[in-house]
C-alpha atoms as a PDB file:
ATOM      1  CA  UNK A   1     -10.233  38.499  22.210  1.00  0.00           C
ATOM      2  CA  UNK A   2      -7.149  40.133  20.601  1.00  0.00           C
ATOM      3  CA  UNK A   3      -5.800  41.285  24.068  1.00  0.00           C
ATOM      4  CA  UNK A   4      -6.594  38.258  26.054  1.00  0.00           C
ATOM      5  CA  UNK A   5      -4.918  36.070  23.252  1.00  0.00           C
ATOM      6  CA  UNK A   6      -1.499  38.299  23.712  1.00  0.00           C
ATOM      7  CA  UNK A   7      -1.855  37.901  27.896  1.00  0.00           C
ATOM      8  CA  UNK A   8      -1.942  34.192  27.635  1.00  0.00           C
ATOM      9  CA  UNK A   9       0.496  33.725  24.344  1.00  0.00           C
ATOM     10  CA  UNK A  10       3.528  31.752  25.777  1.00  0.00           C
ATOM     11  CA  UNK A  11       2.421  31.870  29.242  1.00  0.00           C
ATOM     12  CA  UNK A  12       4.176  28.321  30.398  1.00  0.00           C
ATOM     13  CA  UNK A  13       7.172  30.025  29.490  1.00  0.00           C
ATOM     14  CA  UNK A  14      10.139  29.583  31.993  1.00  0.00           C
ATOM     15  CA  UNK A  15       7.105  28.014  34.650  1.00  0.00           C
ATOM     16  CA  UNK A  16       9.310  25.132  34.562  1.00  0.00           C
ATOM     17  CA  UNK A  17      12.606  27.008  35.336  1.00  0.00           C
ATOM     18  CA  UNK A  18      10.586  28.449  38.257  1.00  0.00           C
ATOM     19  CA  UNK A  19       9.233  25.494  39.747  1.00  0.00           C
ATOM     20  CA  UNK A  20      13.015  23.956  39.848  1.00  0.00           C
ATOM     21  CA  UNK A  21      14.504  26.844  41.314  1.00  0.00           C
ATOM     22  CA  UNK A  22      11.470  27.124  44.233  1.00  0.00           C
ATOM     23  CA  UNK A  23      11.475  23.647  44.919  1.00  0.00           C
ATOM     24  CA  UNK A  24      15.642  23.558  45.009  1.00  0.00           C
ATOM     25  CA  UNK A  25      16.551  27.466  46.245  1.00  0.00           C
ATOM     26  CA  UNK A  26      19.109  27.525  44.224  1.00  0.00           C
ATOM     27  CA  UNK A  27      19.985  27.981  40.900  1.00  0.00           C
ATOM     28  CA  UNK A  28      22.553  25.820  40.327  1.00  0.00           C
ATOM     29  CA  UNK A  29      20.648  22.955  40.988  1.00  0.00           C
ATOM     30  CA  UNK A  30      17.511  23.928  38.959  1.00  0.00           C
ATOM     31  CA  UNK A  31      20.380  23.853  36.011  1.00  0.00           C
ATOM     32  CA  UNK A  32      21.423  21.328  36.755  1.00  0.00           C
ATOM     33  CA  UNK A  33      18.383  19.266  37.023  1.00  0.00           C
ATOM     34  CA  UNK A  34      16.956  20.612  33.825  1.00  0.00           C
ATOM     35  CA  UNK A  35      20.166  20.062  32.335  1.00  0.00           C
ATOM     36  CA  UNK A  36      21.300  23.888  31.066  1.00  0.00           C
ATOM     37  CA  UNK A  37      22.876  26.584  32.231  1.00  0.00           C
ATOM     38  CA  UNK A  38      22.268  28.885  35.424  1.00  0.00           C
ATOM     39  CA  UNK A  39      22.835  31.636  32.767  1.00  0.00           C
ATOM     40  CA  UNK A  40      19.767  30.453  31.049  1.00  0.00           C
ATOM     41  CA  UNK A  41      17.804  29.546  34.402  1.00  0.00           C
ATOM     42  CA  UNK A  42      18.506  33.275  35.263  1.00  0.00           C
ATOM     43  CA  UNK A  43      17.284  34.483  31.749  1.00  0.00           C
ATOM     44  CA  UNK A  44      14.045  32.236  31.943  1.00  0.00           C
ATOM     45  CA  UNK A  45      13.304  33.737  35.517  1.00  0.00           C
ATOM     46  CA  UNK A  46      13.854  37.117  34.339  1.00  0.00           C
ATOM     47  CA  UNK A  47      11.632  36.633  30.958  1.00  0.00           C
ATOM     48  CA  UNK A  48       8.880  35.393  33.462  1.00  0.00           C
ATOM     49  CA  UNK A  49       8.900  37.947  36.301  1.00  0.00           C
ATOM     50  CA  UNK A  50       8.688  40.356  33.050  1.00  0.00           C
ATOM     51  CA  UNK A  51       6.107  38.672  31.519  1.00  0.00           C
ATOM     52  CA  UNK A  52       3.895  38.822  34.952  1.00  0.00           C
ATOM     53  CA  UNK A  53       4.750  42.265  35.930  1.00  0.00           C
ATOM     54  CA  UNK A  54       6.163  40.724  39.760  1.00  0.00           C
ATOM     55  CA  UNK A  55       8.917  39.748  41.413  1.00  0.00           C
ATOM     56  CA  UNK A  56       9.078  36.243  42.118  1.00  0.00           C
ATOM     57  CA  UNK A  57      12.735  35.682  43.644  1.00  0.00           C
ATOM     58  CA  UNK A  58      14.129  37.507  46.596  1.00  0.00           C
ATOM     59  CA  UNK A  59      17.879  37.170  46.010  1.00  0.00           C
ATOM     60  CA  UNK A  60      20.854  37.582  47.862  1.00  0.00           C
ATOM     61  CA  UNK A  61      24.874  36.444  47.689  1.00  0.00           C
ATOM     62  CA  UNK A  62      24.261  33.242  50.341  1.00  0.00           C
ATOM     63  CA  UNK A  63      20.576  32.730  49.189  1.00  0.00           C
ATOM     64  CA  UNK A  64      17.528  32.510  47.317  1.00  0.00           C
ATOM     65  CA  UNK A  65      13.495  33.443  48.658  1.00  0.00           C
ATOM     66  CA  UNK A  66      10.358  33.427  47.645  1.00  0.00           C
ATOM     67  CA  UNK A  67       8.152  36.798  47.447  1.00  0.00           C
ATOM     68  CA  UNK A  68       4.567  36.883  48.442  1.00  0.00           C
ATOM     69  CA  UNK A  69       3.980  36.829  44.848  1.00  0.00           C
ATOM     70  CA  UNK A  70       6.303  34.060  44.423  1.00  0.00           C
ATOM     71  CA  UNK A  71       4.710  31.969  47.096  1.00  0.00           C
ATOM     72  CA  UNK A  72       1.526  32.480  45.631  1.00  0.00           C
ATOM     73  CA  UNK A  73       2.286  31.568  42.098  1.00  0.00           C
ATOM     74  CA  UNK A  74       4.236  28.753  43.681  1.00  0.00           C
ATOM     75  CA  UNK A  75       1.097  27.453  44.991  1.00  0.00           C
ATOM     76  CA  UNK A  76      -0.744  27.439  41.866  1.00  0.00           C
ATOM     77  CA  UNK A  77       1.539  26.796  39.053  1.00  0.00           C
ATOM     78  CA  UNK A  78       2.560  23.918  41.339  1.00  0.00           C
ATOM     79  CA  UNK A  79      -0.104  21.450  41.109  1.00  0.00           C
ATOM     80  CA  UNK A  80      -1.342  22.522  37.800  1.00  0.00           C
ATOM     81  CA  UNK A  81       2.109  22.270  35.807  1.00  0.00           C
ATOM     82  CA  UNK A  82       2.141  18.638  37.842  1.00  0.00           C
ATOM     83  CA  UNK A  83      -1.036  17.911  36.313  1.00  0.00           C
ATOM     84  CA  UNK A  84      -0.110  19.153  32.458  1.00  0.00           C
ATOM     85  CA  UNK A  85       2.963  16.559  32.733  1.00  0.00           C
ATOM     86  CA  UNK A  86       0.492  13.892  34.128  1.00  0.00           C
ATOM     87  CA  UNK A  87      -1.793  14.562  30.909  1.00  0.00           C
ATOM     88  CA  UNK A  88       1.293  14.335  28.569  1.00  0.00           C
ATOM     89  CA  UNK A  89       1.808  10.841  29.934  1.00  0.00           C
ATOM     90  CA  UNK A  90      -1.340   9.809  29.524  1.00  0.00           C
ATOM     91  CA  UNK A  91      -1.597  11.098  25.909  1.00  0.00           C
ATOM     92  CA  UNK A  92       2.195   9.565  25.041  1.00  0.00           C
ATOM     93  CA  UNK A  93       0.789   6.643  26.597  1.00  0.00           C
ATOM     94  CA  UNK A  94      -1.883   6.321  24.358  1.00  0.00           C
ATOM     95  CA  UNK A  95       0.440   6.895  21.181  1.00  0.00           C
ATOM     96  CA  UNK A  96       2.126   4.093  22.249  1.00  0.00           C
ATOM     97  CA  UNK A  97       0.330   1.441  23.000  1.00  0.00           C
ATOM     98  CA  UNK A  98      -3.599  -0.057  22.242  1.00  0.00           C
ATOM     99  CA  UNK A  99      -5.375   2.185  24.795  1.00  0.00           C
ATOM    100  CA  UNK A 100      -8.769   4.718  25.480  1.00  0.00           C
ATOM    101  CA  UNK A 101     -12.047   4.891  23.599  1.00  0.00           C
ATOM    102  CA  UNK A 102     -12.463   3.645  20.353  1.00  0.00           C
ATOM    103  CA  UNK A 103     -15.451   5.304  19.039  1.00  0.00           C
ATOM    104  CA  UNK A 104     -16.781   3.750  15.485  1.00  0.00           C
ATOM    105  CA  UNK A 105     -19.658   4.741  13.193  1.00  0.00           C
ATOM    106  CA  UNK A 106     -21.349   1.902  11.488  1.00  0.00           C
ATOM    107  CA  UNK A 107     -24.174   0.874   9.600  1.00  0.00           C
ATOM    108  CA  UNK A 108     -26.710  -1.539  11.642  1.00  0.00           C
ATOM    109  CA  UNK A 109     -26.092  -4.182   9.190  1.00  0.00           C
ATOM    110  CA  UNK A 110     -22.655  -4.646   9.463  1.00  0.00           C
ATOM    111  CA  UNK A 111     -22.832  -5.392  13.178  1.00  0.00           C
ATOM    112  CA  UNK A 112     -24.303  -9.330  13.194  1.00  0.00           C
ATOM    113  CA  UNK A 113     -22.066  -9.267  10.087  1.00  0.00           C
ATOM    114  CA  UNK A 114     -18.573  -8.567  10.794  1.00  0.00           C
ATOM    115  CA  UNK A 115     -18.478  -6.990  14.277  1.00  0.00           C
ATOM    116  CA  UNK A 116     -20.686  -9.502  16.824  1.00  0.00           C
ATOM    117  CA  UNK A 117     -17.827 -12.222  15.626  1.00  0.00           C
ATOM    118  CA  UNK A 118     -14.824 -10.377  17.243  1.00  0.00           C
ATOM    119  CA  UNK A 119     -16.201  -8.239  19.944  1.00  0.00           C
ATOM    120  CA  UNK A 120     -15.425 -10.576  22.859  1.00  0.00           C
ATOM    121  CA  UNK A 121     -12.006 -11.640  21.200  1.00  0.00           C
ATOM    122  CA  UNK A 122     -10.773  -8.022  20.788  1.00  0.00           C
ATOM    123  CA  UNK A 123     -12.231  -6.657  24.217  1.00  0.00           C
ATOM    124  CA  UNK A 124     -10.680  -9.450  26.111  1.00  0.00           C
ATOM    125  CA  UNK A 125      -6.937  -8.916  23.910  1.00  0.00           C
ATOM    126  CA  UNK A 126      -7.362  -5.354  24.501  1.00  0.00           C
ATOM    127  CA  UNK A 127      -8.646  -4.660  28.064  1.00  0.00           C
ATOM    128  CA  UNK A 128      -7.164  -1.320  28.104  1.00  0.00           C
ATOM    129  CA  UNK A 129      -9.570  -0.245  24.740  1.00  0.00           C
ATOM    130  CA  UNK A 130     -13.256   0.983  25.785  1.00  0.00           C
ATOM    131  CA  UNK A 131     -14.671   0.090  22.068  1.00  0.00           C
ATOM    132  CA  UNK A 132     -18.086   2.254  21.349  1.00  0.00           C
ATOM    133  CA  UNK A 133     -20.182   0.993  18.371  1.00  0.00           C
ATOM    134  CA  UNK A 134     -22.558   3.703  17.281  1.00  0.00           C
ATOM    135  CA  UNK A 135     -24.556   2.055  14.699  1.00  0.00           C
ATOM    136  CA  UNK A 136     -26.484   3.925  12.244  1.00  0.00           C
ATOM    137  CA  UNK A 137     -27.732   4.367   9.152  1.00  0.00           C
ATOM    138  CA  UNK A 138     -25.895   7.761   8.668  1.00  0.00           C
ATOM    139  CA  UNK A 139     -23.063   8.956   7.024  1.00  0.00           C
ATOM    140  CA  UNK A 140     -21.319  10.029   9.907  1.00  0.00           C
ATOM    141  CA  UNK A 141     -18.798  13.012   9.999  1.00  0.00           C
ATOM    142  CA  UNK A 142     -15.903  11.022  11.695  1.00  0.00           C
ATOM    143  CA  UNK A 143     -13.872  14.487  13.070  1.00  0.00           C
ATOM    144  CA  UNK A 144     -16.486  17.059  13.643  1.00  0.00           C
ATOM    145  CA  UNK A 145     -18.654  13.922  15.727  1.00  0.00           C
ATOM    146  CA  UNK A 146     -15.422  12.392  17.720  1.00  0.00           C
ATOM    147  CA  UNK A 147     -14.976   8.916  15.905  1.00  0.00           C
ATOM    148  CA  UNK A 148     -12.002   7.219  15.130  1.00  0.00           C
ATOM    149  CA  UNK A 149     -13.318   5.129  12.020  1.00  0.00           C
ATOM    150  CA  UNK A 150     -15.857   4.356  10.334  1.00  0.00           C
ATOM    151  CA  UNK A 151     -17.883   1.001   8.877  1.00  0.00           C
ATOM    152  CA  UNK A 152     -19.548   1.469   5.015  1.00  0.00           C
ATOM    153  CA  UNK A 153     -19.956  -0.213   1.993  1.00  0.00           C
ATOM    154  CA  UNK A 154     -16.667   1.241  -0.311  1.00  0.00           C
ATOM    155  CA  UNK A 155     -18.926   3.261  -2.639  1.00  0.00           C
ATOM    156  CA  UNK A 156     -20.327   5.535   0.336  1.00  0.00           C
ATOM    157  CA  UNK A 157     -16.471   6.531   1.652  1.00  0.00           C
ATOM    158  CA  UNK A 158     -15.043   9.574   0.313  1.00  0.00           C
ATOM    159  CA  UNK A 159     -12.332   9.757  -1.606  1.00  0.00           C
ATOM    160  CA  UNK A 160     -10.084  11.596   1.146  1.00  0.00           C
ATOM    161  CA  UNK A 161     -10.596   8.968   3.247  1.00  0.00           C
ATOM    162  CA  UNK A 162      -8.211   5.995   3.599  1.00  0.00           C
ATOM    163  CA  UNK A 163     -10.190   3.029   3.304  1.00  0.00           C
ATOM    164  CA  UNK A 164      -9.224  -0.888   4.584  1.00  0.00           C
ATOM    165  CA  UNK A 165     -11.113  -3.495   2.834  1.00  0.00           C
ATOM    166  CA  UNK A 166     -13.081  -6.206   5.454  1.00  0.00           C
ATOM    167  CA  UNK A 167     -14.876  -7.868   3.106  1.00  0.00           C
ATOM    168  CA  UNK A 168     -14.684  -9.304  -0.570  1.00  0.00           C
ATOM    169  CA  UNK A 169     -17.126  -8.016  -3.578  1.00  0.00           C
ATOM    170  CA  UNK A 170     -20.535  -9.072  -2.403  1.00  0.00           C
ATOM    171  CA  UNK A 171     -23.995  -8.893  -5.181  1.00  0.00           C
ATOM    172  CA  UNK A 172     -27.494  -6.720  -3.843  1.00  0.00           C
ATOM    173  CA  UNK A 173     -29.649  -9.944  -4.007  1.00  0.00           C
ATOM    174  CA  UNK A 174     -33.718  -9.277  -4.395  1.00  0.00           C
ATOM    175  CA  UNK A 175     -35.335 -11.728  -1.872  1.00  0.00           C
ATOM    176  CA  UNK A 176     -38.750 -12.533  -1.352  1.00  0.00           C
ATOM    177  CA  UNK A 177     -40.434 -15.115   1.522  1.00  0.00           C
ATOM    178  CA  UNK A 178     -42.388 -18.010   0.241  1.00  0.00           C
ATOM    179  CA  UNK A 179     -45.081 -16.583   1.985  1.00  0.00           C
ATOM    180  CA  UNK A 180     -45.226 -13.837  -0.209  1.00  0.00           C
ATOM    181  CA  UNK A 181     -43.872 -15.755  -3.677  1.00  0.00           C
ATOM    182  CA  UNK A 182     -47.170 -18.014  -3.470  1.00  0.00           C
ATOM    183  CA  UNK A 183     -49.448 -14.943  -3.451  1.00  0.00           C
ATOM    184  CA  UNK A 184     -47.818 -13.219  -6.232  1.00  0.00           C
ATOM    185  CA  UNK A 185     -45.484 -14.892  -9.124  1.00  0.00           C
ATOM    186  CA  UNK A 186     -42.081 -14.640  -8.653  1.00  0.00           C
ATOM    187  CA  UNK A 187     -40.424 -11.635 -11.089  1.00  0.00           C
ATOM    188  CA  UNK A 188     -38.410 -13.037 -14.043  1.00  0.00           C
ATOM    189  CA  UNK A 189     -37.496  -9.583 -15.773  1.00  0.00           C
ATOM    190  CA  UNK A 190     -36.889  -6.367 -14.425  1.00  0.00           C
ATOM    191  CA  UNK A 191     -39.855  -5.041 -15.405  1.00  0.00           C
ATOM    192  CA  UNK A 192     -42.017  -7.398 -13.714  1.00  0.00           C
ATOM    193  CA  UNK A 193     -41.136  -5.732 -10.592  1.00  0.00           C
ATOM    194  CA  UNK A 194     -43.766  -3.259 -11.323  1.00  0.00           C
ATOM    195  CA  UNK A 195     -46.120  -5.543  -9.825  1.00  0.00           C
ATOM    196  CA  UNK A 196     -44.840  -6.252  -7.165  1.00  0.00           C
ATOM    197  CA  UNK A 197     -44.349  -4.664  -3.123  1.00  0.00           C
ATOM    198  CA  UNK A 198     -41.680  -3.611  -3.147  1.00  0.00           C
ATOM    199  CA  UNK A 199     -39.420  -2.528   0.175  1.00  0.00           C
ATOM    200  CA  UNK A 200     -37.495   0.663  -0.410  1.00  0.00           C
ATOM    201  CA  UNK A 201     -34.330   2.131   1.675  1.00  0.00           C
ATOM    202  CA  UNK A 202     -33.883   5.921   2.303  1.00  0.00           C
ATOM    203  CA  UNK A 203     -30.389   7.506   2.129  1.00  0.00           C
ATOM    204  CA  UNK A 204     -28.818   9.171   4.643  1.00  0.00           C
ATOM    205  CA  UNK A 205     -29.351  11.913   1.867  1.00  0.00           C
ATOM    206  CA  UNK A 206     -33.442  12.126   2.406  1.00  0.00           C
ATOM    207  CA  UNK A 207     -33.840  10.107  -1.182  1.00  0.00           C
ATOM    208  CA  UNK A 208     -35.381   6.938  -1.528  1.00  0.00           C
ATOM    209  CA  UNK A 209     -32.610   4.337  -3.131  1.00  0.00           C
ATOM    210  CA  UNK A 210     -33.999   2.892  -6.324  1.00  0.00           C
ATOM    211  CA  UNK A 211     -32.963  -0.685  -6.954  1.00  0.00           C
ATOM    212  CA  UNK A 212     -29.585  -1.167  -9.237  1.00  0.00           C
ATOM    213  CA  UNK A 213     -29.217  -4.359 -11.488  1.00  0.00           C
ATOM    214  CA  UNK A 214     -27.029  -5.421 -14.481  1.00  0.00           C
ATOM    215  CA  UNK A 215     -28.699  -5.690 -17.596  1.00  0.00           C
ATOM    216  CA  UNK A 216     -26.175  -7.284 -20.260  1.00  0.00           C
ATOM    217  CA  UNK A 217     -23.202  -4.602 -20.129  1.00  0.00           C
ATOM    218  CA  UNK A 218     -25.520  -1.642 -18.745  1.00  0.00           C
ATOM    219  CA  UNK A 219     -26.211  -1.150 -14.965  1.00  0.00           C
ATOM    220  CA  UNK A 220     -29.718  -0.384 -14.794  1.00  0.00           C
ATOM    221  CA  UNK A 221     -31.722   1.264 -11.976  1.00  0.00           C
ATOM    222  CA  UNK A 222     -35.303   0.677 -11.270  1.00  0.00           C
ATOM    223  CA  UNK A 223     -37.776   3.201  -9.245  1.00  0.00           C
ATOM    224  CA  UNK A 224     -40.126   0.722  -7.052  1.00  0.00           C
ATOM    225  CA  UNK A 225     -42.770   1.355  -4.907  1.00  0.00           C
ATOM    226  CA  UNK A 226     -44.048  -0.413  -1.856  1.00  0.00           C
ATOM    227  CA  UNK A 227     -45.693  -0.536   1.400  1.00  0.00           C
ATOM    228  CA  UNK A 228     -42.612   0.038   3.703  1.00  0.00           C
ATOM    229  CA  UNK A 229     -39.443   2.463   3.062  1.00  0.00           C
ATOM    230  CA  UNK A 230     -37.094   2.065   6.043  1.00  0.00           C
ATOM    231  CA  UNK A 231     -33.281   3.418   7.027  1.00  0.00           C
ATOM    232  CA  UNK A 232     -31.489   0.143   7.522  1.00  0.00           C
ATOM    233  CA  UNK A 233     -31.300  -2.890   5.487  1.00  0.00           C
ATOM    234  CA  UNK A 234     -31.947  -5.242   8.716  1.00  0.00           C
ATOM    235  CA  UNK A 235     -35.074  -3.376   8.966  1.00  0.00           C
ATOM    236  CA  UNK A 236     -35.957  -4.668   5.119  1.00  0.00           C
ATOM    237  CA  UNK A 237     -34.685  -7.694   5.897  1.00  0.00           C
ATOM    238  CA  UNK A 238     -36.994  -8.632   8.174  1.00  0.00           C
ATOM    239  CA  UNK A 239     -40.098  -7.464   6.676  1.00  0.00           C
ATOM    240  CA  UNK A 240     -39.037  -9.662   3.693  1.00  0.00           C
ATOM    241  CA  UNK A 241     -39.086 -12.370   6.033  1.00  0.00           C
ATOM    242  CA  UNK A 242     -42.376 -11.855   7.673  1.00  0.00           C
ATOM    243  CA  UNK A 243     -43.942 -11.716   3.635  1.00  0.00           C
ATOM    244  CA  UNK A 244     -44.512  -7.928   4.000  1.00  0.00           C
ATOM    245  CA  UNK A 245     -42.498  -7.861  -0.413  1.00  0.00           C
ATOM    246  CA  UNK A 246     -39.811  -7.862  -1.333  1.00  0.00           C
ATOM    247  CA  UNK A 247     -36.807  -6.403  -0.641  1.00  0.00           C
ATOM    248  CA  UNK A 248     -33.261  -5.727  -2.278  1.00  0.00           C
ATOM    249  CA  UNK A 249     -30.350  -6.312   0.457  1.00  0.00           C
ATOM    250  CA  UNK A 250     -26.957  -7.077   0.637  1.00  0.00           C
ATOM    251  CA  UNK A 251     -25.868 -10.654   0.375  1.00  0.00           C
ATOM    252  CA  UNK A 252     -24.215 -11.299   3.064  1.00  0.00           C
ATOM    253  CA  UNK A 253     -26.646 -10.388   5.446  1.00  0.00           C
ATOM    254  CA  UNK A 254     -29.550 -12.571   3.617  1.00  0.00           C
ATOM    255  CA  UNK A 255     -27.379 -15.803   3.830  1.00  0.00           C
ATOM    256  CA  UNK A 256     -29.173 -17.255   6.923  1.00  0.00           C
ATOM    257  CA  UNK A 257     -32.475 -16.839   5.653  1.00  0.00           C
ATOM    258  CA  UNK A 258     -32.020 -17.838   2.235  1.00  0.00           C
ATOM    259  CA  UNK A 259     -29.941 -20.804   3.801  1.00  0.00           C
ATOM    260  CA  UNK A 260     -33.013 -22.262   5.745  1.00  0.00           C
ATOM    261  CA  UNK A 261     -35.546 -21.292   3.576  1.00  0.00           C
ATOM    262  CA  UNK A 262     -37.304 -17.918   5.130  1.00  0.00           C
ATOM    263  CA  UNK A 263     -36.011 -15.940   1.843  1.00  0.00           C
ATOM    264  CA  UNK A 264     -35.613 -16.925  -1.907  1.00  0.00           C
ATOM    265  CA  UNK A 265     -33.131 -15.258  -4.317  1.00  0.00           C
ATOM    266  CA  UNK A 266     -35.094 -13.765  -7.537  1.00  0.00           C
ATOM    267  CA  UNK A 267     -33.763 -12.111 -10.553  1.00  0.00           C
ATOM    268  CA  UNK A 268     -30.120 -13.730  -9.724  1.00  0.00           C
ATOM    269  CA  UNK A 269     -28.748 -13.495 -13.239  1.00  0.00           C
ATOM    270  CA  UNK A 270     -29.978  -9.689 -12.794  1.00  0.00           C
ATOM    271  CA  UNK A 271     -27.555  -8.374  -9.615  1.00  0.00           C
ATOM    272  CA  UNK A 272     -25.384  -5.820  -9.012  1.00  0.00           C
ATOM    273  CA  UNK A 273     -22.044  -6.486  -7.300  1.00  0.00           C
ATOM    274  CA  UNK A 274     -21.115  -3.588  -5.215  1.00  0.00           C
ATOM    275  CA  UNK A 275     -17.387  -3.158  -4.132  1.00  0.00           C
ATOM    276  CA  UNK A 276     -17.437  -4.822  -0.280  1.00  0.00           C
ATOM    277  CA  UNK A 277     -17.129  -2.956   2.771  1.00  0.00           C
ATOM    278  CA  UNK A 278     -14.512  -0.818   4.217  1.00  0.00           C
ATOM    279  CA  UNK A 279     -13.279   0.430   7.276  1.00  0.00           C
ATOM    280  CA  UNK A 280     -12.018   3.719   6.916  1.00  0.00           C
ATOM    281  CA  UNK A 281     -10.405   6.771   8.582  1.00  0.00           C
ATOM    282  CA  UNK A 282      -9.188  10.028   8.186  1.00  0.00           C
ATOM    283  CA  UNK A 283      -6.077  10.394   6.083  1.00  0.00           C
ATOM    284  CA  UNK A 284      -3.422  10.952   8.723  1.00  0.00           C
ATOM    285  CA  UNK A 285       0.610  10.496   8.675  1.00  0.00           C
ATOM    286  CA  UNK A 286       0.381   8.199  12.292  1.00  0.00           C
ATOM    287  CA  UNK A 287      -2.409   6.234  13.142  1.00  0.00           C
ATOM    288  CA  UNK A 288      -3.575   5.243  16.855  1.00  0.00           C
ATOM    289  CA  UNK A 289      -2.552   2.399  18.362  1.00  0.00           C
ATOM    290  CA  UNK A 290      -6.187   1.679  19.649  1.00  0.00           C
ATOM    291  CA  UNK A 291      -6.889   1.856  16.189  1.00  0.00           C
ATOM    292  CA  UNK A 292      -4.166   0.009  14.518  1.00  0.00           C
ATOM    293  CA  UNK A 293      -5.266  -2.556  16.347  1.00  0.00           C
ATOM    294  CA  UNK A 294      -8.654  -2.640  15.660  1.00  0.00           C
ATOM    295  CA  UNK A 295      -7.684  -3.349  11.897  1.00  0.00           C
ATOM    296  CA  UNK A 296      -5.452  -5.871  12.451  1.00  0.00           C
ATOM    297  CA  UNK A 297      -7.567  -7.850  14.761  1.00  0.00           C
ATOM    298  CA  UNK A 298     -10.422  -7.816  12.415  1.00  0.00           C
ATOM    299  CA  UNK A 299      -8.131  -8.623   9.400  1.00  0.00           C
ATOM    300  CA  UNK A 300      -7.005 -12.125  11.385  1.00  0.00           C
ATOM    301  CA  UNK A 301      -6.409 -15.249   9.638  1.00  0.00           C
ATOM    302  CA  UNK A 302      -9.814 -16.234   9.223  1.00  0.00           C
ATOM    303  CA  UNK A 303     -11.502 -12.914   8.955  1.00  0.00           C
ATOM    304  CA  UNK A 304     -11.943 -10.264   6.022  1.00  0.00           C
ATOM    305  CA  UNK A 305      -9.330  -8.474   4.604  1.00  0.00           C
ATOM    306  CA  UNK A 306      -6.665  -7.912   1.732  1.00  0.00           C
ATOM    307  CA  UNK A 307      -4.097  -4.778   2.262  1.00  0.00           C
ATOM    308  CA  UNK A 308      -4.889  -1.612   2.808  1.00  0.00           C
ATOM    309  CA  UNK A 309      -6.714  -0.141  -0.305  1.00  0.00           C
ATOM    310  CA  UNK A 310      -9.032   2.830  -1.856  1.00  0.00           C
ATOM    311  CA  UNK A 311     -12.180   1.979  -3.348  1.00  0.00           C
ATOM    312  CA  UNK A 312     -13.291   2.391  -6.636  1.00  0.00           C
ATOM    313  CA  UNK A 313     -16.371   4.209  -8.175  1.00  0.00           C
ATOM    314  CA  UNK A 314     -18.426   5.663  -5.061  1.00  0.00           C
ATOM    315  CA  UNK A 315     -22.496   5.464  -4.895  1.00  0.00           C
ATOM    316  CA  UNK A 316     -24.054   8.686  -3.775  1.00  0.00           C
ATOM    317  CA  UNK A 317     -25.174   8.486  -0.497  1.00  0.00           C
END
């Protein structure tokens, strides 16, 4: 590996010089077109023929030729130096304007949430952005699996990460379907809830999430048990619904229901409020375009979002 590393170490080295000169004959004009000196045209030609062990130039007071091996490097270096410039376009390109994939990690819940709202409306302002939503109840590891960002609630993100806030302080409400409430009485204390089916999350972690609550000026957490543990709180959400227990969800995402009467809040005076959720991003000094945008059309007039922040106390995941 050693050797092969010191072959190819500077190997575009004076290609450029070479390609100018071939294409021109002369070197004069290569200098001139790359804007230095035939001196250091010359000493770039002379570094390269070194560094390949040919030569590449056939020289002579009235004019300058191509070698076989000249011709033949010609040929290749050619079309694939072309295509290197063509790829720093396209890459510049992209670090100047809204452009390429967007890849984002999020948690199914947050889609009918935040992100259904302002698909279209971003897609269609953006046409040059492919946006990928990989939803999932995983912690994702943005670099090492190729996303740009990332979708949690603020106590899941690490604390390397820079974090945007989307939403405001939201409570984990305990709902239960009236189906279910008239077969059982509804809970009143905490510890009623021993009683009770109860539907249970797993973490991303392997461990099953107990159920947090405020109790006075302590946060309490309560182990539950049930007929149903699943990975996403849409999942919980709609076995609440269909009177399968009940189930303790975020409360954004039980507004409908509770709105129209498929879910009642119980144990109000008891919930949590967990710090909102975030988008957030590897700590970099220049962020994308593609994803610059992203956070400002989300943070719109009308949608979530103060400035940039970091969130507080973090939740094991």
């Amino acid at each position: 590996m050693k050797q092969n590393f010191t072959v190819r170490h500077g190997a575009l080295d004076g290609v450029e010089a070479f390609l100018s000169v071939a294409r021109h004959r002369n070197f004069r004009k290569a200098a001139a077109e790359l804007a230095v000196t035939p001196s250091a045209i010359s000493q770039a030609i002379r570094t390269l023929e070194a560094r390949i062990g040919a030569a590449l130039f056939i020289r002579t007071t009235r004019s300058v030729g191509l070698t076989e091996a000249g011709e033949r490097f010609f040929a290749r270096a050619r079309p694939a130096f072309e295509e290197l410039i063509a790829a720093s376009e396209i890459a510049r390109g992209m670090g100047q304007r809204p452009a390429g994939l967007l890849r984002l990690s999020v948690p199914p819940a947050v889609v009918p949430m935040l992100l259904e709202p302002m698909i279209a409306s971003f897609c269609q302002a953006y046409p040059e952005i492919e946006l990928e939503i990989v939803a999932s109840g995983e912690l994702a590891d943005l670099a090492s699996e190729g996303f740009d960002a990332g979708i949690r609630m603020g106590d899941l993100i690490a604390p390397d990460m820079v974090a945007v806030r989307l939403t405001p302080s939201f409570p984990m409400v305990v709902v239960g379907s009236p189906h279910y409430l008239r077969r059982r009485a509804a809970p009143e204390r905490i510890e009623d809830l021993r009683d009770h089916a109860c539907l249970r999350l797993r973490r991303s972690n392997g461990s099953v999430a107990p159920w947090s609550f405020v109790d006075g000026n302590k946060i309490v957490e309560a182990i539950v048990s049930g007929p149903l543990i699943a990975h996403d709180y849409p999942s919980l959400l709609g076995a609440a619904i269909q009177g399968v227990g009940l189930a303790q969800v975020p409360g954004p995402t039980a507004e409908a229901p509770i709105a129209d009467g498929r879910l009642q809040v119980l144990l109000g005076h008891f919930a949590v409020t967990t710090p909102g959720v975030f988008l957030y991003y590897p700590e970099r000094h220049q962020v994308l375009p593609k994803l610059r945008a992203f956070i400002d059309h989300i943070r719109q007039p009308g949608g979530p979002a103060p400035s940039p922040k970091r969130p507080g106390r973090r939740r094991q995941s």
